[in-house]
N, C-alpha and C. Protein backbone atom coordinates (compact mmCIF):
# COMPACT_ATOMS: atom_id res chain seq x y z
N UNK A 1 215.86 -103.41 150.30
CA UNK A 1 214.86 -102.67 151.03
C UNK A 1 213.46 -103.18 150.69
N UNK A 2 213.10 -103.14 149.26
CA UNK A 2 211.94 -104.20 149.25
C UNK A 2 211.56 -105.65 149.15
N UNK A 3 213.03 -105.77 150.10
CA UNK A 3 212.14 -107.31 149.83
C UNK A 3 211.86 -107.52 151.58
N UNK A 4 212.13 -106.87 152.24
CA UNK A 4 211.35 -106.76 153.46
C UNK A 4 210.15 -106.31 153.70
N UNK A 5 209.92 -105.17 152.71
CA UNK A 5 208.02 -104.82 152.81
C UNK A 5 207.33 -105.84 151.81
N UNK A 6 208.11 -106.89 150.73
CA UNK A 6 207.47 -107.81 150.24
C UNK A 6 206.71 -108.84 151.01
N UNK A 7 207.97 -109.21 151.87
CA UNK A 7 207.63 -110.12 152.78
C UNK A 7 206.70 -109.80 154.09
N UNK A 8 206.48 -108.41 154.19
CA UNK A 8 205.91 -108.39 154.94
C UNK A 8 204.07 -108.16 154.56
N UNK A 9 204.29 -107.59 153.09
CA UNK A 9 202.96 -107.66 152.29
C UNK A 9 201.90 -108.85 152.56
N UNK A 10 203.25 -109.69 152.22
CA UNK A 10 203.21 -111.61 152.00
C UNK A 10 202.45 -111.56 153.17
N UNK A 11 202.92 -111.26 154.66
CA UNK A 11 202.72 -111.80 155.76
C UNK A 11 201.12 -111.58 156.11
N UNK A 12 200.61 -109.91 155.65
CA UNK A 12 199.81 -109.01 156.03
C UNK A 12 198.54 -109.85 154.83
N UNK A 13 198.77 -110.25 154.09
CA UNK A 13 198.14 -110.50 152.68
C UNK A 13 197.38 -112.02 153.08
N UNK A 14 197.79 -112.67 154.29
CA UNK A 14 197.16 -113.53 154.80
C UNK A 14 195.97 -113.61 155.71
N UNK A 15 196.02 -112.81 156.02
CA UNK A 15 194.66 -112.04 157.00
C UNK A 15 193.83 -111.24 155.75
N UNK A 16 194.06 -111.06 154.82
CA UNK A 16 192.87 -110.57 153.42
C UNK A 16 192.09 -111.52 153.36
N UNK A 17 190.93 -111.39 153.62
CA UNK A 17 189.80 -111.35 152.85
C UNK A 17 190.20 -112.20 151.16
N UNK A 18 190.14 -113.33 151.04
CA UNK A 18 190.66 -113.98 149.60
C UNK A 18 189.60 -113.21 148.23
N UNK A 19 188.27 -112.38 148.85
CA UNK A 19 187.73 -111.63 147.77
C UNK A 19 188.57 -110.29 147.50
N UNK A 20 189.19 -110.07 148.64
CA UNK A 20 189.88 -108.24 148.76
C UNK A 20 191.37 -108.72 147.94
N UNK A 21 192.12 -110.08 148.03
CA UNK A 21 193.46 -110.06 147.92
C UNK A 21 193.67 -109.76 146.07
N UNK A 22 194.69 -109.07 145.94
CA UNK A 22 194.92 -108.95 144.31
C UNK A 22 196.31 -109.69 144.06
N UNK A 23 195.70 -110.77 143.02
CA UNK A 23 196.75 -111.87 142.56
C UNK A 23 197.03 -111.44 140.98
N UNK A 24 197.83 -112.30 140.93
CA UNK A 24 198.24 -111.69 139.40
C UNK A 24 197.44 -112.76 138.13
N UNK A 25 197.32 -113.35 139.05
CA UNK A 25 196.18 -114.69 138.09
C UNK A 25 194.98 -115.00 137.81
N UNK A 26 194.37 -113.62 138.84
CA UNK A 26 192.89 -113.38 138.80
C UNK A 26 192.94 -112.44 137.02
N UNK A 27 191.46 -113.88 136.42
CA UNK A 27 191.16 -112.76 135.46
C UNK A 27 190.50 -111.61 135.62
N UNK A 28 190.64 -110.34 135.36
CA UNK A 28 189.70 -109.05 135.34
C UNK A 28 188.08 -109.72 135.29
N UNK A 29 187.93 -110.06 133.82
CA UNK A 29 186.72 -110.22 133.82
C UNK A 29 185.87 -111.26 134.80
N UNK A 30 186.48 -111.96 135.53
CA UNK A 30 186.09 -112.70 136.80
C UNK A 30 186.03 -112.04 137.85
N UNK A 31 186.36 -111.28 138.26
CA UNK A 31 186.54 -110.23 139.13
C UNK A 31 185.65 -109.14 139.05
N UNK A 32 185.16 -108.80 137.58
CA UNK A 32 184.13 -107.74 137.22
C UNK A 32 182.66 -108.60 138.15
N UNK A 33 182.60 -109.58 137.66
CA UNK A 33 181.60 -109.98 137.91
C UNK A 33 180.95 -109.63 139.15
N UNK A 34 181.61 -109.48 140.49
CA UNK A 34 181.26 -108.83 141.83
C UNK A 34 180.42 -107.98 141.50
N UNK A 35 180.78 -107.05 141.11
CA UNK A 35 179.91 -105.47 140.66
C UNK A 35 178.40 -106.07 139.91
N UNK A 36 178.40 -106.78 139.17
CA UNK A 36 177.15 -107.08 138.44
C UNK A 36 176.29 -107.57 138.96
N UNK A 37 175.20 -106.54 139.03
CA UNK A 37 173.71 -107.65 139.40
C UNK A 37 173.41 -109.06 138.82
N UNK A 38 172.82 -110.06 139.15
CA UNK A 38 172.48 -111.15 138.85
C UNK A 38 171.45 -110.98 137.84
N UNK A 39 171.69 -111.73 136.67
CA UNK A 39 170.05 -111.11 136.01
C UNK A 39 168.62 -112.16 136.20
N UNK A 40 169.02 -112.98 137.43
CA UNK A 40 167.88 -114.05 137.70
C UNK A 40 166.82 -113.25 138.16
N UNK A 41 167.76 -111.92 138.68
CA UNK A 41 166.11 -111.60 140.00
C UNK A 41 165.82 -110.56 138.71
N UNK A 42 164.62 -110.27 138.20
CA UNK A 42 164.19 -109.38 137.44
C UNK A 42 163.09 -108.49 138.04
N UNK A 43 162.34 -109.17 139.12
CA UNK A 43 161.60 -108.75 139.88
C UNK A 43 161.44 -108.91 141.29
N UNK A 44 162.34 -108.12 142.02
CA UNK A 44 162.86 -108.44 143.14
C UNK A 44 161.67 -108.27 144.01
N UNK A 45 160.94 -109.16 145.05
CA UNK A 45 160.10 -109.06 146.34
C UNK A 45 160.03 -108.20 147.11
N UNK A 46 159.63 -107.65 147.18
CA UNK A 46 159.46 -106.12 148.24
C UNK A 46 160.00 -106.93 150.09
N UNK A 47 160.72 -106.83 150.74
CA UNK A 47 161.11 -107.05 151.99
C UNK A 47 160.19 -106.56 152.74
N UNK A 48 159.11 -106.68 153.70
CA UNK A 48 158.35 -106.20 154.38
C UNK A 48 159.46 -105.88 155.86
N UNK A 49 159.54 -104.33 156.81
CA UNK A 49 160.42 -104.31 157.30
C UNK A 49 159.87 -105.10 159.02
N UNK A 50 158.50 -106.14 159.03
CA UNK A 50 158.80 -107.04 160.45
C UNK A 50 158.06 -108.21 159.75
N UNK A 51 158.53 -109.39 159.73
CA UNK A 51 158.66 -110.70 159.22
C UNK A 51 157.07 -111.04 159.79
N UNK A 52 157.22 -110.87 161.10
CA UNK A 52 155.83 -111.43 161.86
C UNK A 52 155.12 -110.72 162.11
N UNK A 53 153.75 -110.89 161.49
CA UNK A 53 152.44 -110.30 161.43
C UNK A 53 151.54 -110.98 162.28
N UNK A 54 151.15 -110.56 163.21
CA UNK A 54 149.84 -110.49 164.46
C UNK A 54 148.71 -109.80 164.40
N UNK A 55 147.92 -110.46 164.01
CA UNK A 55 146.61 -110.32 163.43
C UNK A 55 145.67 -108.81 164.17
N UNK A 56 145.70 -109.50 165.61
CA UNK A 56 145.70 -108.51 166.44
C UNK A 56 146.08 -108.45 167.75
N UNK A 57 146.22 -107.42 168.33
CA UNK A 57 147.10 -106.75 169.33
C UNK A 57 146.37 -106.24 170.23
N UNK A 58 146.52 -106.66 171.70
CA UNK A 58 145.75 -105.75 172.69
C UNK A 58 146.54 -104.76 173.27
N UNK A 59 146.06 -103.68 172.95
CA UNK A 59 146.24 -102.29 173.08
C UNK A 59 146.53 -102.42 174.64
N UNK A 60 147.82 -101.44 175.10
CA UNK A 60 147.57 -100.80 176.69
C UNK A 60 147.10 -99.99 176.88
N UNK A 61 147.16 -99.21 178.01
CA UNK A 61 146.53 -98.25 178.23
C UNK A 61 147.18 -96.96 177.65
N UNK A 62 148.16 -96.79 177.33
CA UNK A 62 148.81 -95.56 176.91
C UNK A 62 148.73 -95.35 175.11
N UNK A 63 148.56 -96.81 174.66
CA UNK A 63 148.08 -96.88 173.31
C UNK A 63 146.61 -96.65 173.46
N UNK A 64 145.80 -96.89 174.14
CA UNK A 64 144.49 -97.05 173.99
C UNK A 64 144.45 -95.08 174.15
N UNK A 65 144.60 -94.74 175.13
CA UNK A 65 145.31 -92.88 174.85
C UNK A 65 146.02 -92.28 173.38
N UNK A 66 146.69 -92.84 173.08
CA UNK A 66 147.23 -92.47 171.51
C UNK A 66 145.88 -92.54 170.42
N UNK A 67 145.32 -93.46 170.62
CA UNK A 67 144.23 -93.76 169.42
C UNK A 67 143.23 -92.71 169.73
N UNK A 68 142.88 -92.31 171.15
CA UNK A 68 141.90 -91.77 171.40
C UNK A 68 142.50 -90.08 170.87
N UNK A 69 143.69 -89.77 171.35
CA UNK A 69 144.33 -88.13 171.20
C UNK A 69 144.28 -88.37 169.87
N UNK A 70 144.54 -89.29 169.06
CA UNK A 70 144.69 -89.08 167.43
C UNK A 70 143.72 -88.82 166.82
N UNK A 71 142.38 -89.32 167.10
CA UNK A 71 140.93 -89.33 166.68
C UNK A 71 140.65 -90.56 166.59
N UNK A 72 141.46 -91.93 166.49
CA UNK A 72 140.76 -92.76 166.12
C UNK A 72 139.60 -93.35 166.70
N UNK A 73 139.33 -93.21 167.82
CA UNK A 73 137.96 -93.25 168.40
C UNK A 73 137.62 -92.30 169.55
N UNK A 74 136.31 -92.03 169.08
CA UNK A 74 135.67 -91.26 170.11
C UNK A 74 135.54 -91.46 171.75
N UNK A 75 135.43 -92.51 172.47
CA UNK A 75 136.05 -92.71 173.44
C UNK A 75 136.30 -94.00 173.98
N UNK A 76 136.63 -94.10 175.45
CA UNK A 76 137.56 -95.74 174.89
C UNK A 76 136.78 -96.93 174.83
N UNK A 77 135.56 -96.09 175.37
CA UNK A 77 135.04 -97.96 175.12
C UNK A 77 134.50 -98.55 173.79
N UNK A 78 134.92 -97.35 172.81
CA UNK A 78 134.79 -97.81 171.70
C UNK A 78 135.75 -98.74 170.81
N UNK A 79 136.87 -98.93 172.03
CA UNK A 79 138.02 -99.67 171.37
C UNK A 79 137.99 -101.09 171.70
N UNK A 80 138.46 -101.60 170.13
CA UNK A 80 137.99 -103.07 170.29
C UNK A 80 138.83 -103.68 171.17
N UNK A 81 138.50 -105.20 171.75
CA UNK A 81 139.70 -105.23 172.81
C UNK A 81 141.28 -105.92 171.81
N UNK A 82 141.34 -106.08 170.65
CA UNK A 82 142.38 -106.32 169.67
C UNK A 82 142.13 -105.17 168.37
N UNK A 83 143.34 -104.44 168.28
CA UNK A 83 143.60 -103.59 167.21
C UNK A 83 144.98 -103.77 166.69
N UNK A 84 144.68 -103.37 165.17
CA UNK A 84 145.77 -103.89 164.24
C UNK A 84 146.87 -102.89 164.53
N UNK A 85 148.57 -103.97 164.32
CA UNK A 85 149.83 -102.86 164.84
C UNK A 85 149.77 -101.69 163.84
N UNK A 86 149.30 -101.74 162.48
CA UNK A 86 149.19 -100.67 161.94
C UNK A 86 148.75 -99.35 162.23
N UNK A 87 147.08 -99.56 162.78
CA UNK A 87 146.36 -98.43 163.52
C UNK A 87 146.95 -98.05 164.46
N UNK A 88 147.77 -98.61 165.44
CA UNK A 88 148.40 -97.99 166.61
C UNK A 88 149.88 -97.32 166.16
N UNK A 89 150.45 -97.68 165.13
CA UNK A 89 151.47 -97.11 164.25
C UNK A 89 151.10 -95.55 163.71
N UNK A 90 150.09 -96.12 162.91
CA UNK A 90 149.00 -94.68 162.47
C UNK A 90 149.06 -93.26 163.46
N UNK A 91 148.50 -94.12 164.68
CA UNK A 91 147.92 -93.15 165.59
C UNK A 91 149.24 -92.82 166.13
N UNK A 92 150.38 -93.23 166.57
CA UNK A 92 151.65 -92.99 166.85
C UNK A 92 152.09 -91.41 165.90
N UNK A 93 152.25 -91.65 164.35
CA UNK A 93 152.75 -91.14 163.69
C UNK A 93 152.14 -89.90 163.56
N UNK A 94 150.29 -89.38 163.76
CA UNK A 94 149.56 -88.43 163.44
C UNK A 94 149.91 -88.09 164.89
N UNK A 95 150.27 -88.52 166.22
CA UNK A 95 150.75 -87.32 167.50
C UNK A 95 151.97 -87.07 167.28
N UNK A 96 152.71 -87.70 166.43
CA UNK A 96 154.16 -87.55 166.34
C UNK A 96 153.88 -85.72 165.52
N UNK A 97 153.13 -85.79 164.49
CA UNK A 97 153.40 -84.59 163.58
C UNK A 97 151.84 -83.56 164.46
N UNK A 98 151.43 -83.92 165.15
CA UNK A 98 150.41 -83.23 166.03
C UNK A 98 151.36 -82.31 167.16
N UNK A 99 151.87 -82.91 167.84
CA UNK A 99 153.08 -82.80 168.63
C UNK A 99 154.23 -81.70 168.12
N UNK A 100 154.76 -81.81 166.93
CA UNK A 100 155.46 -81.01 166.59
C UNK A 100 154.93 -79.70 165.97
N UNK A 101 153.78 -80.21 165.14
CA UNK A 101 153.38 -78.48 164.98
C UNK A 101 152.94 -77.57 166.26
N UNK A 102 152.56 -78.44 167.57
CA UNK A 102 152.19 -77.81 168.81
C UNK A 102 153.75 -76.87 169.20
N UNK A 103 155.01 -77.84 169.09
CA UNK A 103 155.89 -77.12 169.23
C UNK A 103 157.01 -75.83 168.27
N UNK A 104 155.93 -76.07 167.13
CA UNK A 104 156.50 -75.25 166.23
C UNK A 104 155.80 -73.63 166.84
N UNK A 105 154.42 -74.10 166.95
CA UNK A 105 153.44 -72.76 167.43
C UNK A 105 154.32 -71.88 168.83
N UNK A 106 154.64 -73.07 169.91
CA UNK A 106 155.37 -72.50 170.93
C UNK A 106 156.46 -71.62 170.79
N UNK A 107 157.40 -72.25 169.79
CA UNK A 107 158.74 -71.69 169.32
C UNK A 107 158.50 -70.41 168.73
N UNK A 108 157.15 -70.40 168.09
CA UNK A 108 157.06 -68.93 167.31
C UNK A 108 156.44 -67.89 168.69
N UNK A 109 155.32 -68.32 169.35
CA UNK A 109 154.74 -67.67 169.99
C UNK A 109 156.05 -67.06 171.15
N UNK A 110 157.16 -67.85 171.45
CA UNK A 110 158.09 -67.70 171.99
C UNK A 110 159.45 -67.03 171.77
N UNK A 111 159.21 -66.48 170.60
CA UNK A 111 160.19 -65.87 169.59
C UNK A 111 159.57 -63.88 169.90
N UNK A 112 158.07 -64.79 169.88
CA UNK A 112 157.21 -63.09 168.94
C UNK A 112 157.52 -62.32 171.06
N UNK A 113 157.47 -63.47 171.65
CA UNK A 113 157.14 -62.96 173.27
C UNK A 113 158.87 -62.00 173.73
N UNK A 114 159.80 -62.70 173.16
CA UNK A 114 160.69 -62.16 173.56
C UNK A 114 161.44 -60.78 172.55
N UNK A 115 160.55 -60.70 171.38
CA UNK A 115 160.61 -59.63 170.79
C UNK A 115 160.12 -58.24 171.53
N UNK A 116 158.56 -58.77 171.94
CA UNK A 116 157.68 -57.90 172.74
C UNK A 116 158.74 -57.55 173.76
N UNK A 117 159.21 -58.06 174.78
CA UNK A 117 159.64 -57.77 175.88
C UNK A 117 161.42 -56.97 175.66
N UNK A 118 161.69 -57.67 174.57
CA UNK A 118 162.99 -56.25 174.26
C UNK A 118 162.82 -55.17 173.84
N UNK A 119 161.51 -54.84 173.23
CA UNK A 119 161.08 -53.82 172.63
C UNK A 119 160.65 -52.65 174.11
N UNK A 120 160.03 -53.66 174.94
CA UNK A 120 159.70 -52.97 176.02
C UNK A 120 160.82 -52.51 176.95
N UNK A 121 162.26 -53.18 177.27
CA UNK A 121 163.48 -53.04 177.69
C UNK A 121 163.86 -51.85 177.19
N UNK A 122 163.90 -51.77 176.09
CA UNK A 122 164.24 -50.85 175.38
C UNK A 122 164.12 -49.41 175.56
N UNK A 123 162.39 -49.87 176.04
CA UNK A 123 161.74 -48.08 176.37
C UNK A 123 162.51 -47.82 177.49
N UNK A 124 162.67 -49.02 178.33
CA UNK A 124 162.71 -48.09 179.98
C UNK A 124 164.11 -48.37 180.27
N UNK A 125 164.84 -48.06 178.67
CA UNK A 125 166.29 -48.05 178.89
C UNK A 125 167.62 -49.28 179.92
N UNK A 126 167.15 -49.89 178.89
CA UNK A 126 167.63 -51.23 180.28
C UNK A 126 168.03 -52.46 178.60
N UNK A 127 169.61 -51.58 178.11
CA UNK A 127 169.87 -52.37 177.28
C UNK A 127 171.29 -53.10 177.57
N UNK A 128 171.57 -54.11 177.30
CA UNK A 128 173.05 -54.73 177.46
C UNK A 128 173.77 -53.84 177.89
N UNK A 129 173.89 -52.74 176.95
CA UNK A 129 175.33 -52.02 177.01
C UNK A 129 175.10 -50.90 178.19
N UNK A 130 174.04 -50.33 178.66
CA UNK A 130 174.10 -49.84 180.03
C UNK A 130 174.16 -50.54 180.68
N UNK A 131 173.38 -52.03 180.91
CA UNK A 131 173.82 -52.21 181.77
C UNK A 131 175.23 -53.12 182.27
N UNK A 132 175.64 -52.99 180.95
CA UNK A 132 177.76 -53.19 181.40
C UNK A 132 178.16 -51.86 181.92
N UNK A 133 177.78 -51.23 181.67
CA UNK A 133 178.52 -49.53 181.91
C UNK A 133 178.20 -49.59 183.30
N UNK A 134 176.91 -49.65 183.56
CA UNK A 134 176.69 -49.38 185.17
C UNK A 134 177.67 -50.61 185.70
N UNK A 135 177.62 -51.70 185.24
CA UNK A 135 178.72 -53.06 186.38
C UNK A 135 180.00 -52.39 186.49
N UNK A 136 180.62 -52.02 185.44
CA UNK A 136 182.27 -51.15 185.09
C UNK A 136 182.33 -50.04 185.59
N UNK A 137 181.08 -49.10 185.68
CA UNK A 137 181.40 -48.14 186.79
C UNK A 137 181.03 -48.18 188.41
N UNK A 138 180.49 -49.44 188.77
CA UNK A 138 180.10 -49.62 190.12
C UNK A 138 181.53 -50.28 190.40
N UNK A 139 182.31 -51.63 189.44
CA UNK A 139 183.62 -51.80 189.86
C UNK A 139 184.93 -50.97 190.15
N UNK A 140 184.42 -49.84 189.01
CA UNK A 140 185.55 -49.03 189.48
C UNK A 140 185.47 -47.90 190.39
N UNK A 141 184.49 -47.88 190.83
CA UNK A 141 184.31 -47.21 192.16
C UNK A 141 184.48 -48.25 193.36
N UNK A 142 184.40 -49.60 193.40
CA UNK A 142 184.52 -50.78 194.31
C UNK A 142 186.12 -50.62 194.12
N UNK A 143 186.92 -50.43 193.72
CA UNK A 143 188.11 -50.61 193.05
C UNK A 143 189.08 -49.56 194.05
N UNK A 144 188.50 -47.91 193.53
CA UNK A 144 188.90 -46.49 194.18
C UNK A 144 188.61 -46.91 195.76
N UNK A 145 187.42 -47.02 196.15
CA UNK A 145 187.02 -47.12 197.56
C UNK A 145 188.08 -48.61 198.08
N UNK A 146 188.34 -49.52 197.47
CA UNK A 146 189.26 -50.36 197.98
C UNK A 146 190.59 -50.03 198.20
N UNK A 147 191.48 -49.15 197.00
CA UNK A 147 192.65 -48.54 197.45
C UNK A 147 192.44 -47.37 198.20
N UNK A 148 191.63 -46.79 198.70
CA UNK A 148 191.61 -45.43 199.51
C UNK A 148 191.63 -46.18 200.68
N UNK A 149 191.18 -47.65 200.74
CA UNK A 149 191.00 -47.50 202.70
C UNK A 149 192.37 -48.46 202.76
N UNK A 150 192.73 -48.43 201.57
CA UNK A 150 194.50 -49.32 202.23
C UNK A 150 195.48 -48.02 202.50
């Protein structure tokens, strides 16, 4: 019985990855070595995350709008006709969190509005559960009046 899943190990063990396969002749401590950092790099280079840097950038019109809604300038013809991708990054990121506290305010103001208005439901009696009672008793009067005229 196992020497058919041997052979078929065998078969499957050829498509491994020769770093993944486990031989019986690999030393451990050669094998540890994977896991270990190299100790050449001691001070590894910071990766900048875009390779190519462009000095400067002409703004469109919808960026030249971002800089202006962010504050970075007072109005547009104060914008140079090349600005750095950073500043337009900048100005991106301060409507990004401008933007969301606008919608945090909504969500609350929109919370407090529908409090107000159940509170007011409330007075003039107009809650869920009457008004299921009134649907269940208008059906079952739709119901009576349907078997009376058969």
């Amino acid at each position: 019985m196992w020497g058919r899943a041997g052979s078929a190990v065998k078969l499957l063990g050829r498509n491994i990855p020769s770093v993944l396969r486990i031989t019986n002749e690999v030393d451990l401590k050669i094998s540890r070595r994977l896991c270990i950092k190299p100790q050449e790099e001691s001070h590894p280079q910071p990766r900048s995350r875009y390779t190519l840097r462009v000095p400067g950038h002409k703004p469109t019109d919808w960026e030249k709008r971002f800089l202006l809604w962010a504050g970075n300038f007072k109005k547009a013809e104060d914008i140079p006709e090349t600005v750095s991708i950073e500043t337009i990054r900048a100005a991106k990121t301060t409507l990004r969190v401008k933007f969301s506290y606008v919608m945090i305010a909504l969500t609350v103001l929109g919370c407090i509005l529908m409090v107000i208005r159940g509170k007011e439901a409330i007075k003039r009696h107009e809650t869920l559960t009457s008004m299921n009672l009134e649907k269940k008793a208008q059906w079952r009067e739709e119901a009576t009046q349907s078997t009376s005229a058969k």
